[in-house]
C-alpha atoms as a PDB file:
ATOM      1  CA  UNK A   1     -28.105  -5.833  38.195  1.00  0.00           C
ATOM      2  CA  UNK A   2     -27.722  -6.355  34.432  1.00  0.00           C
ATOM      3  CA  UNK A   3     -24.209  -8.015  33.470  1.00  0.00           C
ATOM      4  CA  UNK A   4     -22.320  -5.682  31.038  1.00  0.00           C
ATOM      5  CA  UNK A   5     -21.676  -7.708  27.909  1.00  0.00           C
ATOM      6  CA  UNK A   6     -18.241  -8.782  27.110  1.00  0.00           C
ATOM      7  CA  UNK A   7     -16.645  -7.442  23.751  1.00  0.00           C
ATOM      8  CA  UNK A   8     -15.967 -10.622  21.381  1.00  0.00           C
ATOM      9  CA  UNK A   9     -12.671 -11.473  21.448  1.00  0.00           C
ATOM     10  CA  UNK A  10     -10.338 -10.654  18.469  1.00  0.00           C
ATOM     11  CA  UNK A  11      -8.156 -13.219  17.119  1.00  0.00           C
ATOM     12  CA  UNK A  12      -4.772 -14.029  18.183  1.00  0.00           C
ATOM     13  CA  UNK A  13      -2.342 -11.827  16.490  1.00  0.00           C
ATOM     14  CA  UNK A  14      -4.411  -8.806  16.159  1.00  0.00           C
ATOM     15  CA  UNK A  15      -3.019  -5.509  16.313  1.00  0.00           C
ATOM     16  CA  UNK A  16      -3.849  -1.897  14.910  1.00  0.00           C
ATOM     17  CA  UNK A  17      -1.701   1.228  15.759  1.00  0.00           C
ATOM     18  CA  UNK A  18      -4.775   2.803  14.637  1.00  0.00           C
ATOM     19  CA  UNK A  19      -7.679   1.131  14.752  1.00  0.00           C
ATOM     20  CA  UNK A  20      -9.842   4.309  13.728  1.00  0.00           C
ATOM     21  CA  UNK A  21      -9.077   5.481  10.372  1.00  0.00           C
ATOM     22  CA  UNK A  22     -11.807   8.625  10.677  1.00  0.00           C
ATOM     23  CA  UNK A  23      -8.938  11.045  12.077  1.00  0.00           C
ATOM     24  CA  UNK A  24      -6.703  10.591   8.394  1.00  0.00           C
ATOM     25  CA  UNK A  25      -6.504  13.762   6.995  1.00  0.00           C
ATOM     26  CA  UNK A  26      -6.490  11.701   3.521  1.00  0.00           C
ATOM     27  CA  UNK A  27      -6.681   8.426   2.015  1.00  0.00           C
ATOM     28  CA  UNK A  28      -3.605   6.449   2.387  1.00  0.00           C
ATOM     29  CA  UNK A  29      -2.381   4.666  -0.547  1.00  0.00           C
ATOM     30  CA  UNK A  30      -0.817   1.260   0.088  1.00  0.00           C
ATOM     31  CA  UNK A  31       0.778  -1.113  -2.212  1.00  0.00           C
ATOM     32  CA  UNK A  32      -0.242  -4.689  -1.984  1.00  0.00           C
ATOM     33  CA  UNK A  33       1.546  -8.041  -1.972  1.00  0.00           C
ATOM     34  CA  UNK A  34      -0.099 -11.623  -2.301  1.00  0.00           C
ATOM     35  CA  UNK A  35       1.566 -13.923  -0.612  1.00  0.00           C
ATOM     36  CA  UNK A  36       1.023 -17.568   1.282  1.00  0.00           C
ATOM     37  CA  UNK A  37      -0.302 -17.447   4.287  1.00  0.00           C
ATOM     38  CA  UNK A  38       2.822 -19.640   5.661  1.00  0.00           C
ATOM     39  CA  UNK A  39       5.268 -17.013   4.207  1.00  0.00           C
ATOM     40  CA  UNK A  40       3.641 -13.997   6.179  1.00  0.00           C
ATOM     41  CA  UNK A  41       6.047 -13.854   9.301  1.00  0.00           C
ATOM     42  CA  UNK A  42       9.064 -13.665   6.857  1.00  0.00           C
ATOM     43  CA  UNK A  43       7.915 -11.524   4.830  1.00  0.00           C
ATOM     44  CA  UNK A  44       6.866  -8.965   7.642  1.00  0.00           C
ATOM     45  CA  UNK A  45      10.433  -9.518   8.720  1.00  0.00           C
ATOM     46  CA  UNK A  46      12.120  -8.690   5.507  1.00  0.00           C
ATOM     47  CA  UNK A  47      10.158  -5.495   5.052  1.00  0.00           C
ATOM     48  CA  UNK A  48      10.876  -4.253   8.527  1.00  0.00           C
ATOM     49  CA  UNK A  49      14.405  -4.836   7.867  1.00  0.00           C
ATOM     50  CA  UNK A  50      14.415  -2.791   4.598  1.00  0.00           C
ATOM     51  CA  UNK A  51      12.383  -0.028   5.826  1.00  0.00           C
ATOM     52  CA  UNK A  52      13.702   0.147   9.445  1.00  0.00           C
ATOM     53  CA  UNK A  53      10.070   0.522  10.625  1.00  0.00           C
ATOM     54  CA  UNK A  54       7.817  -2.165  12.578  1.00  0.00           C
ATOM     55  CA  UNK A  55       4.635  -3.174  11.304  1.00  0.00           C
ATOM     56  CA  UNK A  56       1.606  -1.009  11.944  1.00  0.00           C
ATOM     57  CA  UNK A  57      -1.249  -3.443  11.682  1.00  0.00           C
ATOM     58  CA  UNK A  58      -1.725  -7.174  12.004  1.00  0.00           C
ATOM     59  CA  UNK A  59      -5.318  -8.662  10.890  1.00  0.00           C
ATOM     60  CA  UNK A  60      -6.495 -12.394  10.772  1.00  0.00           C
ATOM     61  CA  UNK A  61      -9.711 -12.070   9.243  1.00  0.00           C
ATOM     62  CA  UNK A  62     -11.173 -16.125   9.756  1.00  0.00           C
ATOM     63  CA  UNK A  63     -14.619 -14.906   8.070  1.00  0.00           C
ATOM     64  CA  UNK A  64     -13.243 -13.499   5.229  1.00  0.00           C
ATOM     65  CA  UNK A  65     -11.661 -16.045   3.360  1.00  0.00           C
ATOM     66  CA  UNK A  66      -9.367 -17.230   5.723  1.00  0.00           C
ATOM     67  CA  UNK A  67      -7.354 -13.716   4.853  1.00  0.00           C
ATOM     68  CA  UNK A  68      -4.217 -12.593   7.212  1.00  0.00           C
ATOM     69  CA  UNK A  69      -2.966  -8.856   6.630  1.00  0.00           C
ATOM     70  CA  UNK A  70      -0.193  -7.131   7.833  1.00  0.00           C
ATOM     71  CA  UNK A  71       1.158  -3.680   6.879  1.00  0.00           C
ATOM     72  CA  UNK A  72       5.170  -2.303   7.383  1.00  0.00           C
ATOM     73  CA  UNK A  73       5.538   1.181   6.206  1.00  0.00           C
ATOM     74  CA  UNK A  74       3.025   1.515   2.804  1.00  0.00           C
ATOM     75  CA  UNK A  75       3.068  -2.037   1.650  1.00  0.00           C
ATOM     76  CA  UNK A  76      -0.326  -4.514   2.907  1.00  0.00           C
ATOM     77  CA  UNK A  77       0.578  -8.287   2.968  1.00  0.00           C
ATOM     78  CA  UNK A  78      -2.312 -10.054   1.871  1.00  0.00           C
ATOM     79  CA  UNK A  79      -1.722 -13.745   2.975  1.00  0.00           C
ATOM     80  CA  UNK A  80      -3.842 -16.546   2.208  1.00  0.00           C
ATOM     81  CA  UNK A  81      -3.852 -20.662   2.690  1.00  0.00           C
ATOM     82  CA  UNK A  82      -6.477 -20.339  -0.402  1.00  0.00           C
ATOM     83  CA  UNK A  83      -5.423 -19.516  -4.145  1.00  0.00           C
ATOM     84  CA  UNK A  84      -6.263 -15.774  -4.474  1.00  0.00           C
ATOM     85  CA  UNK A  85      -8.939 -14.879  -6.801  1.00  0.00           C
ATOM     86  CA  UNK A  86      -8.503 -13.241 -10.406  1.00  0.00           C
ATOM     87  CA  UNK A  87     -10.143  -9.958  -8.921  1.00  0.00           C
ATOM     88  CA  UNK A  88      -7.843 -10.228  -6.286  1.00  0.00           C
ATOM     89  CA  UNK A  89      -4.986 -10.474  -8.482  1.00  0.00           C
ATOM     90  CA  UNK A  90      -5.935  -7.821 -10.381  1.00  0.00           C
ATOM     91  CA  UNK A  91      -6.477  -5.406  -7.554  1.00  0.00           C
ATOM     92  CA  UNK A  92      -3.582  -2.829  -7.850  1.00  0.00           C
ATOM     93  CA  UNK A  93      -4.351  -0.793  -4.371  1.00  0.00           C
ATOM     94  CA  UNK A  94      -5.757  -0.647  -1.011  1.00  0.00           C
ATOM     95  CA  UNK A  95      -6.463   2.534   0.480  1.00  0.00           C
ATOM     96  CA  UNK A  96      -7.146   3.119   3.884  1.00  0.00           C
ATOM     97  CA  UNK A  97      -9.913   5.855   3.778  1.00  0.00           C
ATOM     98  CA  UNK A  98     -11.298   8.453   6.287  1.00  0.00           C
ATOM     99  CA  UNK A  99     -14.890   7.687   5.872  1.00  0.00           C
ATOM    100  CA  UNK A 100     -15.772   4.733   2.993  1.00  0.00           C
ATOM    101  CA  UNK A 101     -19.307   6.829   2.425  1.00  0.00           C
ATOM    102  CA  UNK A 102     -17.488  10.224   2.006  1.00  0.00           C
ATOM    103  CA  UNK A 103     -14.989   8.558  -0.548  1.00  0.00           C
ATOM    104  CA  UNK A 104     -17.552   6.846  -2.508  1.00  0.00           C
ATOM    105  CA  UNK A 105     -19.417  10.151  -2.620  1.00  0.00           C
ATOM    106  CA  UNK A 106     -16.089  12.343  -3.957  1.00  0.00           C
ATOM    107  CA  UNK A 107     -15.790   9.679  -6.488  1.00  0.00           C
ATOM    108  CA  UNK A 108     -19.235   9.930  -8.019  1.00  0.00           C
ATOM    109  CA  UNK A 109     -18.045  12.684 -10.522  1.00  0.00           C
ATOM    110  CA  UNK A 110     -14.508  11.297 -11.308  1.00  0.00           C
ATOM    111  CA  UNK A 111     -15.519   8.612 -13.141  1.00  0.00           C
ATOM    112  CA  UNK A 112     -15.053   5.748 -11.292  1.00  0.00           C
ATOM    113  CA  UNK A 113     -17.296   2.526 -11.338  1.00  0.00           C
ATOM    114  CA  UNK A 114     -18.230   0.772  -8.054  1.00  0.00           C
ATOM    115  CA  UNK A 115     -17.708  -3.236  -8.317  1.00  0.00           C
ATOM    116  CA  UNK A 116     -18.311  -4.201  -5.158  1.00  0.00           C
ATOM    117  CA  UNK A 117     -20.696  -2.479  -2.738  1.00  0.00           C
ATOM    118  CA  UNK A 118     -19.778  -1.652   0.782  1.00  0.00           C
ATOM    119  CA  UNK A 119     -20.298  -4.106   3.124  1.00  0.00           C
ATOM    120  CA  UNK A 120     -18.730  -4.565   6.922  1.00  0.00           C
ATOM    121  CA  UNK A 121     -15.759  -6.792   7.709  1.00  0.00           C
ATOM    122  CA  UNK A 122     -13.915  -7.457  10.995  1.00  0.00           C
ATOM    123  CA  UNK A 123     -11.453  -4.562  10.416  1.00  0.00           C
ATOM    124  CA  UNK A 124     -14.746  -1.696   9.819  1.00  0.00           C
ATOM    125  CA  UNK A 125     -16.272  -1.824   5.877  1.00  0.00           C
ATOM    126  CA  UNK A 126     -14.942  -2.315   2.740  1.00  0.00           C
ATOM    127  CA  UNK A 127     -15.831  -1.526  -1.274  1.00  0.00           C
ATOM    128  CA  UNK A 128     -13.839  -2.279  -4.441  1.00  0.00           C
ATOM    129  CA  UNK A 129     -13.823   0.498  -7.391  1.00  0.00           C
ATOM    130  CA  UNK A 130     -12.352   0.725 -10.666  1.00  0.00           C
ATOM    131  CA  UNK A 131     -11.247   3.920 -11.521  1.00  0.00           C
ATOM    132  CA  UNK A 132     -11.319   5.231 -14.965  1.00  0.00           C
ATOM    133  CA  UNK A 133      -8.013   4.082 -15.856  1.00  0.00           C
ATOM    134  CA  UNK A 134      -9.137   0.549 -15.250  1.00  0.00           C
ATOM    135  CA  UNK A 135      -7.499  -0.002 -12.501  1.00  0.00           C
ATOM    136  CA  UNK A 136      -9.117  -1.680  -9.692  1.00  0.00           C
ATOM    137  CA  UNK A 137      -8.478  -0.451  -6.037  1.00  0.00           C
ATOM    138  CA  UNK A 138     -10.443  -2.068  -2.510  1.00  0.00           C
ATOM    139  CA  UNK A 139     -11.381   1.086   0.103  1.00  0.00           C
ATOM    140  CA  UNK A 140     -11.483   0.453   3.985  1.00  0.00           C
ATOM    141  CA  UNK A 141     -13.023   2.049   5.883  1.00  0.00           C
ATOM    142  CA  UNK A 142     -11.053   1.025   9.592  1.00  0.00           C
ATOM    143  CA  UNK A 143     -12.698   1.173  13.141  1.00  0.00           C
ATOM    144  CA  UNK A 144     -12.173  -0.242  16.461  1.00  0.00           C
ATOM    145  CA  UNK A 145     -13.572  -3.196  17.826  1.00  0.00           C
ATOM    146  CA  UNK A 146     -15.412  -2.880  20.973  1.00  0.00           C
ATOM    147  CA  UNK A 147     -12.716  -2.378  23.957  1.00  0.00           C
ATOM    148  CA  UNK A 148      -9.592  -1.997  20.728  1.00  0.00           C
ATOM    149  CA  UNK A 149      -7.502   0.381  21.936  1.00  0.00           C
ATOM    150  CA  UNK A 150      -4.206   1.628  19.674  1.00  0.00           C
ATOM    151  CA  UNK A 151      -1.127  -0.446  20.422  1.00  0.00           C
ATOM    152  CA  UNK A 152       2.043   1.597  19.894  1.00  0.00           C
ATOM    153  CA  UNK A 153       4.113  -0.260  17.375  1.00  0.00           C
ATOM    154  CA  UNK A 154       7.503  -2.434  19.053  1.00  0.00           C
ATOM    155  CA  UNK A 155      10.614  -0.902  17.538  1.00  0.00           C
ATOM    156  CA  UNK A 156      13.702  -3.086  18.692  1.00  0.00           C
ATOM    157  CA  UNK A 157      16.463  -1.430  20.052  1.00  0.00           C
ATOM    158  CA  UNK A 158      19.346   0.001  17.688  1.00  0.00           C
ATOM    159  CA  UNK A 159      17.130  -0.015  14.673  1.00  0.00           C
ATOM    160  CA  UNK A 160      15.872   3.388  12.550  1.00  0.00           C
ATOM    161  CA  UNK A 161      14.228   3.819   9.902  1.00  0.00           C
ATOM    162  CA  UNK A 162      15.673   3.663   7.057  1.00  0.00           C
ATOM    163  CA  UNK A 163      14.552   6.558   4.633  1.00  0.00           C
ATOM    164  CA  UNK A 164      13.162   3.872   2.041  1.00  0.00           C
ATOM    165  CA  UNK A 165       9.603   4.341   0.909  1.00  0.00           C
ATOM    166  CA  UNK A 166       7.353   1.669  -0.835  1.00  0.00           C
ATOM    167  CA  UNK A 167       4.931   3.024  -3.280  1.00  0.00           C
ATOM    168  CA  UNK A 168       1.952   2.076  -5.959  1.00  0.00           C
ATOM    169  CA  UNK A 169       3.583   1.446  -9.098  1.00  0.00           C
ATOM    170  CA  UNK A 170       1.355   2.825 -12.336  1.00  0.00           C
ATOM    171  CA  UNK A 171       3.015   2.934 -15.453  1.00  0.00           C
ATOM    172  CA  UNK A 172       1.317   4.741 -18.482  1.00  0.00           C
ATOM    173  CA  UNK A 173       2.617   5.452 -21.930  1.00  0.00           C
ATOM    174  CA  UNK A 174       4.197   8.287 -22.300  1.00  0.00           C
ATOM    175  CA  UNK A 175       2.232  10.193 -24.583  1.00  0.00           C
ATOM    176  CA  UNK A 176      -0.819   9.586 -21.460  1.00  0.00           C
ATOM    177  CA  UNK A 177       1.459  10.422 -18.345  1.00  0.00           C
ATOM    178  CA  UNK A 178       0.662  14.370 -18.153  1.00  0.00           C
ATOM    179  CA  UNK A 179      -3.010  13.093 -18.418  1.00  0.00           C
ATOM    180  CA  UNK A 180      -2.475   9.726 -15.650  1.00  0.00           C
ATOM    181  CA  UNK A 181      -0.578  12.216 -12.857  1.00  0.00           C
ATOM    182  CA  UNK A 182      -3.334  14.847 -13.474  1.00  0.00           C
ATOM    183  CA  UNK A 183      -5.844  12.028 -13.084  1.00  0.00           C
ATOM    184  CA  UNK A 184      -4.370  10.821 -10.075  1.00  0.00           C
ATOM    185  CA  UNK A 185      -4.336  14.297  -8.302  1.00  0.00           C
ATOM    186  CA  UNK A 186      -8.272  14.039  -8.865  1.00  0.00           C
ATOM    187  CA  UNK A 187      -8.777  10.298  -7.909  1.00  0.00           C
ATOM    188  CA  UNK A 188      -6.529  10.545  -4.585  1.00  0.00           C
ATOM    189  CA  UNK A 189      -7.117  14.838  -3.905  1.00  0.00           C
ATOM    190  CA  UNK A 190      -3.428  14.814  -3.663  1.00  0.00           C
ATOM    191  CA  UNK A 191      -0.813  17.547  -6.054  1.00  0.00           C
ATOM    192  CA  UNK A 192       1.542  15.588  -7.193  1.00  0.00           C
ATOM    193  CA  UNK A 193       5.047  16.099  -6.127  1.00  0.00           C
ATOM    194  CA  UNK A 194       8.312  17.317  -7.644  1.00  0.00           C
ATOM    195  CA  UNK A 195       8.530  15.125 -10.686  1.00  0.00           C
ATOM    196  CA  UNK A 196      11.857  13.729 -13.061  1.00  0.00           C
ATOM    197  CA  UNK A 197      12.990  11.247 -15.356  1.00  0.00           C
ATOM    198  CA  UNK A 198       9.372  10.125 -16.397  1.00  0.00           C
ATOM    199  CA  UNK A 199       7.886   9.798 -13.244  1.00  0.00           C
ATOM    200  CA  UNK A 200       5.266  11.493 -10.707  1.00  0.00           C
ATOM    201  CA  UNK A 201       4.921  10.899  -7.337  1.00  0.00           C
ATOM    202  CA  UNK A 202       1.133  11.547  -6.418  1.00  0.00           C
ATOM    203  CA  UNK A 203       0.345  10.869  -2.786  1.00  0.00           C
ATOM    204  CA  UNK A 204       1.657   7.177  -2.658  1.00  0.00           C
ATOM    205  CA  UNK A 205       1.247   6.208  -6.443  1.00  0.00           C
ATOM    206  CA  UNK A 206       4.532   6.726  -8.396  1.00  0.00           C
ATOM    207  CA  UNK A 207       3.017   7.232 -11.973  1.00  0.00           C
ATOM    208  CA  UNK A 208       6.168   6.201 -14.453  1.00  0.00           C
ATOM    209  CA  UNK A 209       6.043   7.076 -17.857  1.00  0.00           C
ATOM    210  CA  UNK A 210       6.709   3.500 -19.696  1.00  0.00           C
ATOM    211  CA  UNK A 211       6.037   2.479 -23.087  1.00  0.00           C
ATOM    212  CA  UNK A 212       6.895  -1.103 -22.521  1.00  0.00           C
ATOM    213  CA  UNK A 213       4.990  -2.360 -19.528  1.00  0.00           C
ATOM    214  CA  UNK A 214       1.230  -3.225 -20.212  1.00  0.00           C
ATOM    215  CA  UNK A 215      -1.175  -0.384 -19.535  1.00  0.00           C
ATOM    216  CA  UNK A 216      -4.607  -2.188 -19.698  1.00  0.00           C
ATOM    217  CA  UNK A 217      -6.021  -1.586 -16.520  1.00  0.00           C
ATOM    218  CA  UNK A 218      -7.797  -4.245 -14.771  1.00  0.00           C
ATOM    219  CA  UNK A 219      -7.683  -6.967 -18.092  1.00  0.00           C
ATOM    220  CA  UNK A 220      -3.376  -6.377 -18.437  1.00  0.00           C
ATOM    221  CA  UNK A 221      -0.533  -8.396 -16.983  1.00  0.00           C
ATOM    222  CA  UNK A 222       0.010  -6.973 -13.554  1.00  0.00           C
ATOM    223  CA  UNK A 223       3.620  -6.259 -14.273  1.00  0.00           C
ATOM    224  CA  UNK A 224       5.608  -4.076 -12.266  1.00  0.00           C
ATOM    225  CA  UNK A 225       3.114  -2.812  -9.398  1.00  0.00           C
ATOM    226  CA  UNK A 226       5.721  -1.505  -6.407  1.00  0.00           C
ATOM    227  CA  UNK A 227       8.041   1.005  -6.605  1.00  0.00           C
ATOM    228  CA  UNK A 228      10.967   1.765  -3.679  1.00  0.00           C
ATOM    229  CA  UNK A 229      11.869   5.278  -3.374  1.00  0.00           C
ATOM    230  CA  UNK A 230      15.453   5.709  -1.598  1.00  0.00           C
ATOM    231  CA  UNK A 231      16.296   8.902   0.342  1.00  0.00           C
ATOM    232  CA  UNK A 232      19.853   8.989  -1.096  1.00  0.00           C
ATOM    233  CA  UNK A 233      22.090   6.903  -3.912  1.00  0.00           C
ATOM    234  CA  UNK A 234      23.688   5.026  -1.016  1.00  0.00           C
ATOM    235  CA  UNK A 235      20.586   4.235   0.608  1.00  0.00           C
ATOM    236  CA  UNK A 236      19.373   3.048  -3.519  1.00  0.00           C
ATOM    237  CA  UNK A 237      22.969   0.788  -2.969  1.00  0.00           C
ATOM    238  CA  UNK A 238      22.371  -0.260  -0.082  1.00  0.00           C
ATOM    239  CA  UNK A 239      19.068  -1.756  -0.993  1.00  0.00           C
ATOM    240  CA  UNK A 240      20.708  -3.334  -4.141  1.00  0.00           C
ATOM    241  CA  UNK A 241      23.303  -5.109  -1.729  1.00  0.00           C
ATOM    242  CA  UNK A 242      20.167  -6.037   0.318  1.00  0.00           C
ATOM    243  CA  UNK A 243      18.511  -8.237  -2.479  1.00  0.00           C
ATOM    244  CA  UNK A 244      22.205  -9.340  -3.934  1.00  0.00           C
ATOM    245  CA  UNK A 245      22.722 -11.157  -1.023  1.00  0.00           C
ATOM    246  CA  UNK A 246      19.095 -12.254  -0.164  1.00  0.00           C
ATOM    247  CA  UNK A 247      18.707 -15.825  -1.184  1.00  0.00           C
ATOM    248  CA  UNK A 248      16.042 -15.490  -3.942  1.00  0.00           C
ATOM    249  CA  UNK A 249      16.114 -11.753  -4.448  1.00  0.00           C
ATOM    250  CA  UNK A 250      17.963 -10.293  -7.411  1.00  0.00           C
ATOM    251  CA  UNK A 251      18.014  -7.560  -9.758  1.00  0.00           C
ATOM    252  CA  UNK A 252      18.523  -6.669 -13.264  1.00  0.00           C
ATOM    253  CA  UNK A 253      20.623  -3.932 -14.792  1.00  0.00           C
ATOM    254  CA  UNK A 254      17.752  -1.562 -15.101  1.00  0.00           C
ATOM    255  CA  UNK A 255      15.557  -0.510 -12.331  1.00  0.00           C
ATOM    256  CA  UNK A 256      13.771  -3.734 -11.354  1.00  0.00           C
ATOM    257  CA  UNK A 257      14.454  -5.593  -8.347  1.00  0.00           C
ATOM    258  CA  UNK A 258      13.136  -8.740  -7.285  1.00  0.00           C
ATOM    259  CA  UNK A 259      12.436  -8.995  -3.852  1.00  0.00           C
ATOM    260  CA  UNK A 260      11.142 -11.625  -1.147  1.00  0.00           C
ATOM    261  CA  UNK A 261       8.821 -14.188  -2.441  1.00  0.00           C
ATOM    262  CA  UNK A 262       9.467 -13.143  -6.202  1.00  0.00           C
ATOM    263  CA  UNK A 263       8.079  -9.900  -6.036  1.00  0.00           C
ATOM    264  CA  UNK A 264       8.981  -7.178  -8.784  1.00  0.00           C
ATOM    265  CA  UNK A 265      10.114  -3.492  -7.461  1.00  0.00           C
ATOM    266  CA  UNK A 266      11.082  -0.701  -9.026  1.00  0.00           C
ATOM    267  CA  UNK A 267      14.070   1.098  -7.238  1.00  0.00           C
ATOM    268  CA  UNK A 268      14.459   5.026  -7.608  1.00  0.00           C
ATOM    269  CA  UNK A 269      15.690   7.756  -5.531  1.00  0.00           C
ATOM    270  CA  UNK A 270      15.206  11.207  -4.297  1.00  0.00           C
ATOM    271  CA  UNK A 271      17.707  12.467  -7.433  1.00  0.00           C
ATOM    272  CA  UNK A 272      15.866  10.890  -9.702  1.00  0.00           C
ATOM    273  CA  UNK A 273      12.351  12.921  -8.922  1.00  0.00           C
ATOM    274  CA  UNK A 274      14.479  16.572  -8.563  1.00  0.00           C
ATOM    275  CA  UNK A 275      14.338  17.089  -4.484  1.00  0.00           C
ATOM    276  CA  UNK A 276      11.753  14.100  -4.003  1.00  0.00           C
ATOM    277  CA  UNK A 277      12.584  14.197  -0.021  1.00  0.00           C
ATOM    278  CA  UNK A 278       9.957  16.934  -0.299  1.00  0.00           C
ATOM    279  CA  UNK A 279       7.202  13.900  -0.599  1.00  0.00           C
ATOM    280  CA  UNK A 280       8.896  11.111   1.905  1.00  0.00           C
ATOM    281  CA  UNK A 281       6.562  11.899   4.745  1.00  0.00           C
ATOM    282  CA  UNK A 282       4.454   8.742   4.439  1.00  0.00           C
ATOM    283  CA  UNK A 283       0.564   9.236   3.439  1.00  0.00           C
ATOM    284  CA  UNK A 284      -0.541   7.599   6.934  1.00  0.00           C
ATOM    285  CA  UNK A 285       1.342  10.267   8.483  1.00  0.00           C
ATOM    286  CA  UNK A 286      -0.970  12.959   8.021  1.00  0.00           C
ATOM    287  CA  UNK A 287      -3.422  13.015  10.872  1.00  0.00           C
ATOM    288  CA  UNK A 288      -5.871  15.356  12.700  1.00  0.00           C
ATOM    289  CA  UNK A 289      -5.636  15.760  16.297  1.00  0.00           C
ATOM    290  CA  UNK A 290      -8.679  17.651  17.006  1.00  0.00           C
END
């Protein structure tokens, strides 16, 4: 009798409430955060407190750079013990695609360059683009591992989710923004959502009309690269009392926020984008059961 081979195991700490990213019924957008790989626990734990939602995914990836990743509503903690790489840094998304081939293919005619060629990781295959705003965004392409199986996420008792959203900050002069949130509905196949007050909501990218922030693509300052959209002006409060009493999170007396680890957010709500509860189903949400 021939011995069935064992799957390899995964590494301790490994999770996916969906391993198998074929069934999305589009790309999901998530905004990224670069963080040390000692600060990864709290961090996980401050986002699940904000957005009243556990994390979804949990990835050591040893032969990858030594990379740990961890997701909690539509932000990705990338956490390393190794300084992160100027590419890295200057990486403004990751989306979490259907099929990597299919996406690559869509993108042909959009305009958008491929820097880094597809190539398999633990989590399923990965490729880095720069769209033709400059911006630089890394595609994955998620499947299981041999006997992975979807692990419900752990919600403690007593806690809800919030209402608060975390989104892809892009920030375009004003004269350009008609032009960026058209661009965007291309790029992600997404119509953008009700809009206000300078800003877009496109799938999971907020596109905010802003003469003063850089807007130089992959070569600018990173600047302001999350935004946090609030059901409600209490739940926008409530957030601000959040970071008031957090330690090393503050805010100024415009939008910005700083949050956990020195991390720059954005804070809006629904008012602000004229009914924008209409877009606060999360992009991962969308999923085909057949």
């Amino acid at each position: 009798m021939t011995a069935t081979p064992r799957a390899a195991a995964l590494p301790e700490r490994w999770f996916r409430t969906l391993p198998d990213s074929s069934g999305l019924e589009r790309s999901r957008v998530l905004a990224r955060s670069l963080i040390p790989l000692a600060e990864l626990d709290r961090h996980i734990a401050f986002h699940e407190d904000l957005l009243g939602v556990p994390a979804s995914l949990r990835m050591p990836i040893p032969d990858f750079g030594g990379l740990e990743l961890a997701a909690v509503g539509d932000l990705l903690l990338i956490a390393s013990e190794r300084p992160f790489t100027p590419v890295q840094r200057r990486t403004a998304y990751s989306l979490i695609v259907p099929s990597l081939a299919d996406e690559l293919t869509r993108l042909e005619d959009t305009g958008t360059t491929v820097l880094e060629p597809v190539e398999s990781i633990l989590p399923g295959a990965r490729a880095r683009v720069r769209y033709p705003d400059g911006t630089l965004a890394e595609l994955v392409e998620h499947r299981p591992q041999p006997g992975e199986t979807p692990r419900p996420p752990s919600v403690p008792e007593g806690r809800v989710p919030s209402g608060v959203r975390v989104l892809a900050r892009r920030a375009v002069p004003r004269a350009g923004f008609t032009e960026m949130v058209e661009l965007y509905e291309e790029l992600l196949a997404t119509a953008a959502g009700p809009r206000g007050r300078g800003a877009a909501a496109v799938g999971n990218v907020l596109v905010v009309a802003d003469d003063a922030s850089s807007h130089e693509g992959d070569e600018g300052d990173e600047g302001v690269r999350v935004a946090l959209l609030a059901p409600d002006a209490a739940a926008a409060d409530a957030i601000r009392q959040l970071v008031a009493e957090g330690g090393d999170f503050g805010q100024d007396p415009a939008r910005n926020v700083t949050l956990i680890g020195g991390t720059r957010a954005e804070l809006w709500n629904a008012d602000d984008l004229d009914g924008a509860g209409v877009i606060a189903t999360p992009a991962g949400a969308a999923y085909r059961t057949g």
